[in-house]
C-alpha atoms as a PDB file:
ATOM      1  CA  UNK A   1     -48.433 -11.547  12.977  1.00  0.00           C
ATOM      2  CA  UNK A   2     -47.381  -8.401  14.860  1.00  0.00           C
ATOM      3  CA  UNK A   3     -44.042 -10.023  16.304  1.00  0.00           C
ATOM      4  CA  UNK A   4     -43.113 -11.314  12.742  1.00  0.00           C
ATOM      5  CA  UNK A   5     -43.725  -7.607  11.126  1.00  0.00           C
ATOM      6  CA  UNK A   6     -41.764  -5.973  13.983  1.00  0.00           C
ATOM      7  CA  UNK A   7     -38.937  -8.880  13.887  1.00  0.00           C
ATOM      8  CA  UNK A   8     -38.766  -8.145   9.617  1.00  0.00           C
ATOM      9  CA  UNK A   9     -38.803  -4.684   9.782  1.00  0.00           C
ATOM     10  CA  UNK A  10     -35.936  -4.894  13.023  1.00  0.00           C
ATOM     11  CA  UNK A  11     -33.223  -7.559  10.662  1.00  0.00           C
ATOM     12  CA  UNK A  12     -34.186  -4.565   7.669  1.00  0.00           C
ATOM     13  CA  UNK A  13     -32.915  -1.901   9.520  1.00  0.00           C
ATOM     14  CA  UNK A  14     -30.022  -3.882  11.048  1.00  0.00           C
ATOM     15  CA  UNK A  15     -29.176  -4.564   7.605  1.00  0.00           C
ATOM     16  CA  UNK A  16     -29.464  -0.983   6.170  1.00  0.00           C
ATOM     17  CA  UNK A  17     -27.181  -0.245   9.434  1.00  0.00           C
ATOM     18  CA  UNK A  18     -24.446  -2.632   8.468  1.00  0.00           C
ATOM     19  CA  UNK A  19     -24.302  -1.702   4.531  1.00  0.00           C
ATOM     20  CA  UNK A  20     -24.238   2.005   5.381  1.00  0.00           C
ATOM     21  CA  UNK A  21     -21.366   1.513   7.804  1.00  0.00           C
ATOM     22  CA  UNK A  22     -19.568  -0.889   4.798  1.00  0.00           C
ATOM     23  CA  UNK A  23     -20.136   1.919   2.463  1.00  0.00           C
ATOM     24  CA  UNK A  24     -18.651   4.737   4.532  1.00  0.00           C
ATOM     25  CA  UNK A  25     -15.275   2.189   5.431  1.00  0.00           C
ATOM     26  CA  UNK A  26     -14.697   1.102   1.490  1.00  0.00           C
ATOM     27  CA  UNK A  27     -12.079   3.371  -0.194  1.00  0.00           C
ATOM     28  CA  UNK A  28     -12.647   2.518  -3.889  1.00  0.00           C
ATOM     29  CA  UNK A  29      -9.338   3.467  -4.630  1.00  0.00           C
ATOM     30  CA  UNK A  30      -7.191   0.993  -2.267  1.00  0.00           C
ATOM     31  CA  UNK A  31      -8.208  -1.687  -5.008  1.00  0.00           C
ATOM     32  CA  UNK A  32      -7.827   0.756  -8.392  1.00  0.00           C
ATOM     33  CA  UNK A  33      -4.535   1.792  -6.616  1.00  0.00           C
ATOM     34  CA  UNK A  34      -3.280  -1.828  -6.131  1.00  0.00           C
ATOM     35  CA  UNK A  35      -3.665  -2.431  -9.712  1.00  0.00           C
ATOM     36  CA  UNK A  36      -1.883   0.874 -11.470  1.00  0.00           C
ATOM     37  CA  UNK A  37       0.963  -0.256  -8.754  1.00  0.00           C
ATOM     38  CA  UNK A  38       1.444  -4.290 -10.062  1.00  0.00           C
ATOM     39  CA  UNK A  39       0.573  -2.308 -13.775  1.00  0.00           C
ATOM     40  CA  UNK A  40      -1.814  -4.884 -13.887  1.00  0.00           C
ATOM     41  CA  UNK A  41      -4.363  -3.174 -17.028  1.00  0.00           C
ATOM     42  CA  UNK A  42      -6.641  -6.603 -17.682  1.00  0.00           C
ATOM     43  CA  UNK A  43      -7.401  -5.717 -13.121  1.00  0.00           C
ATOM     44  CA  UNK A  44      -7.636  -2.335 -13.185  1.00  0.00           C
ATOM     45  CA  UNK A  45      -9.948  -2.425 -16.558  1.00  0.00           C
ATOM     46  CA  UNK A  46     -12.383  -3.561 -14.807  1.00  0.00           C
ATOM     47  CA  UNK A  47     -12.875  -0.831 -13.510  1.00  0.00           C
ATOM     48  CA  UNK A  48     -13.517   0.981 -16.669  1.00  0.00           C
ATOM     49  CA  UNK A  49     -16.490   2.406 -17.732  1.00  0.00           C
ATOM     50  CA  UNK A  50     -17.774   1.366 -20.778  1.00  0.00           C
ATOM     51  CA  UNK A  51     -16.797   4.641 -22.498  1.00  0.00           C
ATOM     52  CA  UNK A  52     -14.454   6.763 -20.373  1.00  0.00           C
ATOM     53  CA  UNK A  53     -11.460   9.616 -21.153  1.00  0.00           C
ATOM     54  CA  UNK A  54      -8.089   8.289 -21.315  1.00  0.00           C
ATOM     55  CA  UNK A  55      -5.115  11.043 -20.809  1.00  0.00           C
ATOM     56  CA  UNK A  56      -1.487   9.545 -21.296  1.00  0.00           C
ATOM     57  CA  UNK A  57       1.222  11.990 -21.231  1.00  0.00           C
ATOM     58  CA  UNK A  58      -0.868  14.441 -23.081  1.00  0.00           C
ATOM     59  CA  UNK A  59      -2.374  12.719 -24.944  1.00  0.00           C
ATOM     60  CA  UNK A  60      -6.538  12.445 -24.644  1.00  0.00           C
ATOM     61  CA  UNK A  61      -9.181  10.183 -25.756  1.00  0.00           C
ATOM     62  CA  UNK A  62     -12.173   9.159 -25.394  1.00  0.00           C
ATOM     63  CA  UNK A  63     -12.587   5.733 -25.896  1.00  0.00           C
ATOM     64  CA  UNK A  64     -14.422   1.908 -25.114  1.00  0.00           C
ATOM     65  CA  UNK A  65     -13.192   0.312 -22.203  1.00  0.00           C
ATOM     66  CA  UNK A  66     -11.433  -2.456 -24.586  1.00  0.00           C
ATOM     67  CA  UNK A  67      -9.318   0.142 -26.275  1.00  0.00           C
ATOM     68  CA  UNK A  68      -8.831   1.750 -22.672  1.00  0.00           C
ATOM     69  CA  UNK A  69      -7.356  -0.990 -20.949  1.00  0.00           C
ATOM     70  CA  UNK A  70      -4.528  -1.388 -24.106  1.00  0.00           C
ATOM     71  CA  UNK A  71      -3.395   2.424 -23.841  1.00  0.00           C
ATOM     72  CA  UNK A  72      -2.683   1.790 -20.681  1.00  0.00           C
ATOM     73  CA  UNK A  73      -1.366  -1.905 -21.020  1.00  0.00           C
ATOM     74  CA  UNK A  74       0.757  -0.222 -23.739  1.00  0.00           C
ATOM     75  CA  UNK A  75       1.813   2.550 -21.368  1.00  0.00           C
ATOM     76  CA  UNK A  76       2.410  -0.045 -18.611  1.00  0.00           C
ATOM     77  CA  UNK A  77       4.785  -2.106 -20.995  1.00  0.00           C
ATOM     78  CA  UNK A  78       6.811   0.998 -21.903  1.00  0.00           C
ATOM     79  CA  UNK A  79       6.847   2.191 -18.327  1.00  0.00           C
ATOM     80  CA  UNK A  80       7.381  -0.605 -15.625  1.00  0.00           C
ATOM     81  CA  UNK A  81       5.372   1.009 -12.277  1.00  0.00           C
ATOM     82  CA  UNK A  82       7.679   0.413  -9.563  1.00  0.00           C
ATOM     83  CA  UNK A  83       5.383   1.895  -6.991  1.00  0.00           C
ATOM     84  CA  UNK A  84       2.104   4.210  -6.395  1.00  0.00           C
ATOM     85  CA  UNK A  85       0.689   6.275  -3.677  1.00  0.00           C
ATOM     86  CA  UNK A  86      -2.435   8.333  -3.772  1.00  0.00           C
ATOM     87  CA  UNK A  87      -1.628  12.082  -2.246  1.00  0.00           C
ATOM     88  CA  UNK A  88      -5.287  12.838  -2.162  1.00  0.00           C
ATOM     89  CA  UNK A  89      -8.887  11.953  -2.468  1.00  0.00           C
ATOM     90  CA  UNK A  90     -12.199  13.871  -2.417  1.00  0.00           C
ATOM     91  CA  UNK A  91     -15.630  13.288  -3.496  1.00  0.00           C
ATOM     92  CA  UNK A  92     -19.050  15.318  -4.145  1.00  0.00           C
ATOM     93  CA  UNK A  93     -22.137  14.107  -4.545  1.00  0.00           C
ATOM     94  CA  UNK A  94     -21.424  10.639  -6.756  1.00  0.00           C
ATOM     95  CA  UNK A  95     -18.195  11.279  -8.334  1.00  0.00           C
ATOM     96  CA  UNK A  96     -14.990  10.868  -6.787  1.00  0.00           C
ATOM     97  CA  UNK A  97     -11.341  11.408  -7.435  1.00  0.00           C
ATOM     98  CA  UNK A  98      -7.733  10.900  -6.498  1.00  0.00           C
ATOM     99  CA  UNK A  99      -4.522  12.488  -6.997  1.00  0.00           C
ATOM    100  CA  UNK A 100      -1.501  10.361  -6.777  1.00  0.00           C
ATOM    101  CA  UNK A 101       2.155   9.713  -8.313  1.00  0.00           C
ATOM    102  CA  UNK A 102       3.333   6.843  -9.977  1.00  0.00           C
ATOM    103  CA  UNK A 103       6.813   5.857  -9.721  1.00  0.00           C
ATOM    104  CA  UNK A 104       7.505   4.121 -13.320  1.00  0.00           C
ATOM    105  CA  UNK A 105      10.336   3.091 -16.031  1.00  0.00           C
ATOM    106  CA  UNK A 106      12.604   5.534 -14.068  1.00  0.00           C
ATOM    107  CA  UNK A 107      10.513   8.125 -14.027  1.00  0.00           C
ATOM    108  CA  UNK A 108       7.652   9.687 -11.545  1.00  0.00           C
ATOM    109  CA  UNK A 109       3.534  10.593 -12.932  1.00  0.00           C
ATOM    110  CA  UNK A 110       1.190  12.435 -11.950  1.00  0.00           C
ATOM    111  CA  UNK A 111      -2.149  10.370 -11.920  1.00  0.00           C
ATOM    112  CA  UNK A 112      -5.421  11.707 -11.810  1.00  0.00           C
ATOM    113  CA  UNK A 113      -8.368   9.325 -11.021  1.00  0.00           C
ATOM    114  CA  UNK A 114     -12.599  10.426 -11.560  1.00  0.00           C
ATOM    115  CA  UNK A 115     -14.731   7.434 -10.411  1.00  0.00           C
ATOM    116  CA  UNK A 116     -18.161   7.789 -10.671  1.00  0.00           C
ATOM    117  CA  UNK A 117     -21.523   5.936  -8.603  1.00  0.00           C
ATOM    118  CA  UNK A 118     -23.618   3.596 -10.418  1.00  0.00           C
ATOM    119  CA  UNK A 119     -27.283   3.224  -9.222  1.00  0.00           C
ATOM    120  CA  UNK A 120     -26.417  -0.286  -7.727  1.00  0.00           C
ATOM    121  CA  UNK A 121     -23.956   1.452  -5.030  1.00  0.00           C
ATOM    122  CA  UNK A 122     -20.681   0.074  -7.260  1.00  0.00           C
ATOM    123  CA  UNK A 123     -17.840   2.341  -8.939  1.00  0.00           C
ATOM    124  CA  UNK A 124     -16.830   3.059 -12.256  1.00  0.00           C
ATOM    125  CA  UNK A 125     -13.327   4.972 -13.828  1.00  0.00           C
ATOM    126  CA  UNK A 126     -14.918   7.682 -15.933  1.00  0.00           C
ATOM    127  CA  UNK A 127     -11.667   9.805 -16.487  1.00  0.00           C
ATOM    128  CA  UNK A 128      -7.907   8.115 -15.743  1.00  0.00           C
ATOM    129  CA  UNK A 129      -5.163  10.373 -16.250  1.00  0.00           C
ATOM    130  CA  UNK A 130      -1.697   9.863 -16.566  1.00  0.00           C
ATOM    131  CA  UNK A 131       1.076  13.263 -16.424  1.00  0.00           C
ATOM    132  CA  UNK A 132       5.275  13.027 -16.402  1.00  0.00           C
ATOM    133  CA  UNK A 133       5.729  14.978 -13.376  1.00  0.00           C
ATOM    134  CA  UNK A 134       7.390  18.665 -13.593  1.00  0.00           C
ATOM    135  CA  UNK A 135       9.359  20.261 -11.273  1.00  0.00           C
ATOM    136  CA  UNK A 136       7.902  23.565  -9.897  1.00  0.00           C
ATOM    137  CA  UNK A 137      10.840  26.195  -9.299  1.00  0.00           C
END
């Protein structure tokens, strides 16, 4: 009975090993990015939260995550993303976020991703914003 306890509790903590190793390699945002890239809204929607703040081009709501993904399917339509690559990323505690520029309908974005933790270790959008890009003189 021993052997068996020591052998279960031995696989549990090879287990707990592996997942927190998995956990520090995922970058949440290589998916999130690969969707705002194709302008794929039904993907990235999934994503959503089920009430998050939606920021196009100044303009801010706060809104389900079925009117979410058609502001941005809207936005997508009017601007075709050519390409997108995330400048930056940090987190704290169980949010994080990403700073990045989107390359669409002839014109570049500034894109500002929140994502927060959900108690079963998976990620959520809670803020997605969406800037034209200014020039800084």
């Amino acid at each position: 009975m021993k052997r068996l306890i020591i052998l279960l509790v031995a696989a549990l903590q090879l287990a707990l090993t592996a997942l927190s190793a998995q956990d520090k390699g995922y970058d949440v945002f290589v998916p999130i990015g690969k969707y705002i890239a194709q302008g794929d809204a039904g993907s990235l929607s999934a994503w959503f939260a089920d009430n998050l703040e939606v920021s196009i081009i100044s303009t801010t709501r706060n809104c389900s995550k079925t009117q979410a993904r058609q502001i941005v399917k809207t936005f997508f339509e009017a601007y075709t993303p050519r390409s997108f690559d995330i400048s930056h990323k940090a987190s704290r505690s169980n949010m994080k976020y990403a700073l990045g520029q989107l390359s669409a309908g002839g014109e570049v974005f500034l894109v500002t991703i929140f994502v927060s933790a959900k108690a079963d270790g998976t990620f959520q959008i809670q803020q997605l914003k969406i800037d034209r890009q200014t020039e800084v003189y």
